[in-house]
Protein backbone atom coordinates (compact mmCIF):
# COMPACT_ATOMS: atom_id res chain seq x y z
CA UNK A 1 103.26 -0.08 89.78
CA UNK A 2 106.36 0.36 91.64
CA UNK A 3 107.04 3.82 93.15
CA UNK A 4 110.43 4.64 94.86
CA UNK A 5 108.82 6.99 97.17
CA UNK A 6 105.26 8.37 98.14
CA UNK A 7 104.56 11.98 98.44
CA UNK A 8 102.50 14.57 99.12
CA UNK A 9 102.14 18.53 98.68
CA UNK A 10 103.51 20.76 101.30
CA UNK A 11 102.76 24.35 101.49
CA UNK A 12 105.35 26.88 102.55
CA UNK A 13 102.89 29.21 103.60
CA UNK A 14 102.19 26.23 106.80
CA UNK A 15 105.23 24.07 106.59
CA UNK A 16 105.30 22.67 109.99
CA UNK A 17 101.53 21.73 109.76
CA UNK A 18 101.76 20.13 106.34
CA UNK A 19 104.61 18.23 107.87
CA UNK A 20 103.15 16.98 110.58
CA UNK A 21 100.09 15.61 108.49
CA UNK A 22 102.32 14.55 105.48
CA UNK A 23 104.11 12.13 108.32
CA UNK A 24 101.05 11.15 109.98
CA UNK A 25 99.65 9.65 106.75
CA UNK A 26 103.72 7.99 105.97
CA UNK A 27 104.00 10.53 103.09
CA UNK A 28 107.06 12.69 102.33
CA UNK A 29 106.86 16.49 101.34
CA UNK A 30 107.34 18.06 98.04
CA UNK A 31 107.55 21.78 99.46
CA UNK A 32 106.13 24.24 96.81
CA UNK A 33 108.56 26.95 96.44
CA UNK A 34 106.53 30.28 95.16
CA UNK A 35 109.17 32.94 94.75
CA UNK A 36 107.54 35.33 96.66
CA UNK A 37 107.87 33.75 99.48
CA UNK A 38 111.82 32.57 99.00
CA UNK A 39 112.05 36.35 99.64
CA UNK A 40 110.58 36.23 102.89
CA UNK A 41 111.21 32.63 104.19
CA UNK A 42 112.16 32.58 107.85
CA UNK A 43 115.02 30.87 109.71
CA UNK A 44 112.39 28.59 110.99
CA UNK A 45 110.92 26.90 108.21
CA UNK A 46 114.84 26.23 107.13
CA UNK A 47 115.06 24.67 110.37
CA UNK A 48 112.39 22.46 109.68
CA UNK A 49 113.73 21.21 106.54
CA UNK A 50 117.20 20.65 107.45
CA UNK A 51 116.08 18.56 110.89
CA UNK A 52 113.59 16.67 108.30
CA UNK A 53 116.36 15.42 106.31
CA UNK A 54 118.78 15.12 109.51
CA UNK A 55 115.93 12.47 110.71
CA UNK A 56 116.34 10.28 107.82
CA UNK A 57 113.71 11.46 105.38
CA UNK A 58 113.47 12.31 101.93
CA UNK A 59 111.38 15.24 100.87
CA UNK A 60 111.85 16.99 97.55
CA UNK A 61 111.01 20.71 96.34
CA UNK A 62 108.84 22.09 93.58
CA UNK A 63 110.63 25.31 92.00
CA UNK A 64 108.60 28.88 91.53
CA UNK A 65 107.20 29.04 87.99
CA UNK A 66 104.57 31.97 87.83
CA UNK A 67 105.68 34.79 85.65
CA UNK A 68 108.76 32.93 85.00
CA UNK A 69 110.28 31.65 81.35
CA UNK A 70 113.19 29.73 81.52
CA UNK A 71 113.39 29.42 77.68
CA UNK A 72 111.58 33.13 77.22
CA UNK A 73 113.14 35.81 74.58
CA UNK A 74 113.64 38.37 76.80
CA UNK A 75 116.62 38.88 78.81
CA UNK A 76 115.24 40.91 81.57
CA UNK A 77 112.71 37.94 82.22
CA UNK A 78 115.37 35.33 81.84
CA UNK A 79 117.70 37.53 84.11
CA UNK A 80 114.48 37.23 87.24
CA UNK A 81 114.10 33.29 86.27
CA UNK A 82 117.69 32.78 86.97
CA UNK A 83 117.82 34.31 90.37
CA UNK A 84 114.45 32.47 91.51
CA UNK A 85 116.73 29.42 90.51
CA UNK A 86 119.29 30.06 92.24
CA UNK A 87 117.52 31.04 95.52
CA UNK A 88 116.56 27.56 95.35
CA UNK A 89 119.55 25.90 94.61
CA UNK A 90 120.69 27.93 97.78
CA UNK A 91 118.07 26.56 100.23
CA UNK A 92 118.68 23.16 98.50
CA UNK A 93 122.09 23.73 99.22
CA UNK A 94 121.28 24.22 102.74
CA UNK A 95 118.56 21.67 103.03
CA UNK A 96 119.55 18.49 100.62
CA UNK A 97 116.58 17.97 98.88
CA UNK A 98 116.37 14.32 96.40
CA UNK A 99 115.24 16.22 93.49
CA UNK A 100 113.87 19.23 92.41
CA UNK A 101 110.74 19.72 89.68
CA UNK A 102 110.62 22.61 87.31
CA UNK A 103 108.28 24.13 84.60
CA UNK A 104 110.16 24.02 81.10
CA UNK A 105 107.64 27.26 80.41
CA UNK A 106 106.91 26.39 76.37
CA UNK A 107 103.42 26.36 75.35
CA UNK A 108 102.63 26.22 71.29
CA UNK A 109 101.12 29.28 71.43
CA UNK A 110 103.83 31.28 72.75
CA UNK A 111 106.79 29.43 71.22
CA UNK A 112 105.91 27.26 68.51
CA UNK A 113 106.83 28.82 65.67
CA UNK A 114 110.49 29.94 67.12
CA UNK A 115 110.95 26.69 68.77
CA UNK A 116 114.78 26.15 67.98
CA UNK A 117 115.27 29.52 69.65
CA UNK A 118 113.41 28.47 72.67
CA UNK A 119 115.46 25.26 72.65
CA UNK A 120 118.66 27.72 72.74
CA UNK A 121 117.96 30.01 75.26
CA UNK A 122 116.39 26.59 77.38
CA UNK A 123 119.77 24.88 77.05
CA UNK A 124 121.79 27.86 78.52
CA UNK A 125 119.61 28.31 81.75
CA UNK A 126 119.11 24.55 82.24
CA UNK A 127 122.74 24.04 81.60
CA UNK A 128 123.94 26.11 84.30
CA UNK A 129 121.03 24.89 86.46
CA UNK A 130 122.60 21.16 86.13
CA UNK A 131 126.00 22.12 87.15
CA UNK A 132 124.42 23.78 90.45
CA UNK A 133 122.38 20.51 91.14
CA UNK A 134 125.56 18.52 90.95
CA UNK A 135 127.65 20.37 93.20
CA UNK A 136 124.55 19.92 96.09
CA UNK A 137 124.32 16.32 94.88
CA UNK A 138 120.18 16.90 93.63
CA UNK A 139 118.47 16.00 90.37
CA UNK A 140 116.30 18.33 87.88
CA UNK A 141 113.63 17.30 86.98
CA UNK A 142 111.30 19.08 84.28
CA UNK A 143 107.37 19.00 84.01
CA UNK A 144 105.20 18.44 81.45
CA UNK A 145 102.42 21.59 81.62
CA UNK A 146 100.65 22.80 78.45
CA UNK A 147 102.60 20.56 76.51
CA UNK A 148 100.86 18.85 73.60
CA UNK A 149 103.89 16.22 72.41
CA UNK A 150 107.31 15.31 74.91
CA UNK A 151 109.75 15.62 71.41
CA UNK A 152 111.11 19.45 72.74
CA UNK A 153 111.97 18.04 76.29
CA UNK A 154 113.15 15.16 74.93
CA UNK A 155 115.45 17.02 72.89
CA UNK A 156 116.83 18.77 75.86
CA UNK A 157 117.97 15.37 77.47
CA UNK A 158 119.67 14.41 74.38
CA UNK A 159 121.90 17.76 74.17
CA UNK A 160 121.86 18.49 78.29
CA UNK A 161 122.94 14.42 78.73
CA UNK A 162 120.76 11.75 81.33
CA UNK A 163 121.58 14.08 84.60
CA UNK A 164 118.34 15.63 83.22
CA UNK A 165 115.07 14.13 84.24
CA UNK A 166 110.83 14.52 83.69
CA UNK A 167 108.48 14.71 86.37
CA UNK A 168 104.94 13.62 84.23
CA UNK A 169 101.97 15.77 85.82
CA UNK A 170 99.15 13.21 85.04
CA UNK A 171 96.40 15.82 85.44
CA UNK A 172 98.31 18.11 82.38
CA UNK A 173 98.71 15.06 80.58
CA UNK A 174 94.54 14.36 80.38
CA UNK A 175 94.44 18.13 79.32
CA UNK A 176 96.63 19.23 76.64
CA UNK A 177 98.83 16.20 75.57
CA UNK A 178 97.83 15.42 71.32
CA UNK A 179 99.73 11.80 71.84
CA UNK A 180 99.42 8.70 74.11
CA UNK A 181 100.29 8.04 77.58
CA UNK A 182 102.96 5.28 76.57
CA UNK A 183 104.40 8.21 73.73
CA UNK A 184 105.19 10.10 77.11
CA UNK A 185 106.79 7.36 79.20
CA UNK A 186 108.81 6.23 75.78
CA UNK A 187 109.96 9.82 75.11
CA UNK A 188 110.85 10.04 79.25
CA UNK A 189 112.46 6.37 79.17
CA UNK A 190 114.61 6.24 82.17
CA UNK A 191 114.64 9.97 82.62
CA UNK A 192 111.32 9.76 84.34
CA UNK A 193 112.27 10.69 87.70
CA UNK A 194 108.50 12.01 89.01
CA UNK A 195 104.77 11.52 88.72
CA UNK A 196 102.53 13.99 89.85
CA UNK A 197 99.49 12.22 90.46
CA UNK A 198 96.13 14.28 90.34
CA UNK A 199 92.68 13.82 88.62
CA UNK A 200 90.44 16.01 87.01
CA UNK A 201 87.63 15.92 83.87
CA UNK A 202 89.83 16.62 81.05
CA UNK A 203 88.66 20.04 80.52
CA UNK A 204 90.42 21.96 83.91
CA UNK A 205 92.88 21.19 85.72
CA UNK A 206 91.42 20.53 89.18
CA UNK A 207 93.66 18.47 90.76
CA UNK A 208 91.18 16.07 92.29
CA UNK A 209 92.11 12.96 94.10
CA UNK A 210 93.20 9.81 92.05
CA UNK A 211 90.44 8.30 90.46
CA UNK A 212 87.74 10.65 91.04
CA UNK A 213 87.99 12.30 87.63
CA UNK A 214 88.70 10.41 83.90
CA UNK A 215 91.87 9.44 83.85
CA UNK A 216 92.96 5.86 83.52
CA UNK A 217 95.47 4.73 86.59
CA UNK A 218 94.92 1.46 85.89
CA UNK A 219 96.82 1.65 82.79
CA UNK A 220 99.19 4.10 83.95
CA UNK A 221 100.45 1.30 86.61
CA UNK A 222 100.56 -1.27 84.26
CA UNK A 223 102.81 0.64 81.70
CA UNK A 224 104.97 2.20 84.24
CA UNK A 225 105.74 -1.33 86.02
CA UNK A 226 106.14 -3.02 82.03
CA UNK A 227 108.58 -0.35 81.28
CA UNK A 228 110.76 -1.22 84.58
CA UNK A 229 110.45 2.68 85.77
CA UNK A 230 110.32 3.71 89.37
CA UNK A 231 109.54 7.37 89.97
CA UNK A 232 109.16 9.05 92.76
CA UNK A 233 105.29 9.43 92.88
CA UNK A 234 103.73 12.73 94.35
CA UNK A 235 99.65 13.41 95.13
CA UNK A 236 99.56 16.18 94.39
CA UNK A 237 96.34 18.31 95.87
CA UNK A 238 95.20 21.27 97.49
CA UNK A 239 93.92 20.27 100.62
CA UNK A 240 94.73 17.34 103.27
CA UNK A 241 91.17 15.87 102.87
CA UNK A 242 91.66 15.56 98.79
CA UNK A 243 95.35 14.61 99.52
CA UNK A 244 93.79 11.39 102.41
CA UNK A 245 91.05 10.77 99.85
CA UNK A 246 93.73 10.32 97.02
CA UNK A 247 96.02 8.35 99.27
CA UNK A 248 93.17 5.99 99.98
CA UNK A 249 92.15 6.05 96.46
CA UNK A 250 95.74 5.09 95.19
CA UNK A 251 96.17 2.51 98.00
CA UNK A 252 93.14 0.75 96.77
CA UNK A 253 94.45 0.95 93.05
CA UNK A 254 97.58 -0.85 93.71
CA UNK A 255 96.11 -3.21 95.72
CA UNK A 256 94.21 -4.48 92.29
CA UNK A 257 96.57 -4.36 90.10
């Protein structure tokens, strides 16, 4: 498999640590955004962003989605979605990141039997979000979560046009999806921007390190590379050991492919 770029998970909440390790392993960051903490972000860790990118290197952000429905029914909720997204399209703004990853928000349970209205009210918000990305020259890129089937965000590409991308979160995938892996990369096509890359045992979502759960890489690298696709590629953990572990892991998987 052929990535673009290798990543790993930077916290806000210790940005210049997770830097420092990120680069000491030849990762870039995808900085986690939670919107409680766009309210309080300091000067510094802005700093440390912008002289990032000012050195050359790519790093890309991961957008609040707790609490947040950017396809929800009620206004008040959609009104707080929208200004978490634009706080980040500030700071992205400020700091230039390659692309940004969202959650879509739609889970059957929640929106399955109004799904054209979800579609709607998704359209308007990711719409507008587009237009921002453009004028700070980043891409959007949405995430599969609790998603069963890729045919809703699909169908938000085809209205919204190819600016929009998909960021496929493996460990999600071995959870909830009801179709195949190579239904996914079809439905993403060239609009698969991102892979999150995590492990776990089907059941929870533990976000181990590559090939220590049931998930099958091997195949995943061989229909990624026969479908010409190169994503940006993201381990995505909760710790530096799990994130060295996975980087090792992954290294190794290439290697025998």
């Amino acid at each position: 498999m052929t990535c673009s770029s290798l990543y790993g998970k930077a916290s806000l909440k210790d940005l210049g640590h997770n830097l420092e390790f990120l680069d000491s392993c030849g990762l870039y960051p995808e900085i986690y955004l939670p919107g409680e903490l766009l309210d309080s972000m300091s000067e510094d860790d802005i700093s440390m962003m912008v002289r990032w990118r000012e050195d050359g290197k790519e790093l890309t952000f991961h957008a609040p989605f707790a609490d947040l429905a950017p396809g929800g029914f009620d206004p008040r909720v959609l009104e707080v979605t929208k200004l978490r997204f634009s706080q980040v399209m500030e700071l992205a703004h400020q700091v230039g990141p390659r692309q940004i990853v969202f959650h879509p928000g739609f889970d059957e349970f929640r929106f399955a039997f109004r799904e054209e209205l979800w579609l709607e009210n998704s359209l308007r918000v990711w719409g507008e979000l587009l237009e921002a990305a453009n004028r700070v020259n980043t891409r959007v890129c949405l995430e599969n979560v609790f998603d069963t089937r890729p045919d809703h965000l699909a169908k938000l590409r085809e209205r919204l046009g190819k600016e929009l991308g998909f960021c496929l979160d493996i460990g999600h995938l071995l959870i909830f999806s009801q179709v195949t892996l190579g239904q996914w990369l079809d439905a993403f096509s060239d609009g698969l921007f991102e892979l999150h890359l995590h492990d776990n045992n089907g059941h929870r979502d533990l976000h181990q390190p590559v090939g220590e759960g049931t998930f099958d890489f091997k195949s995943l690298c061989s229909q990624i590379e026969a479908r010409g696709l190169e994503p940006v590629a993201v381990l995505e953990h909760h710790s530096m050991e799990e994130t060295k572990r996975s980087l090792l892991n992954f290294q190794q998987l290439i290697f025998e492919t």
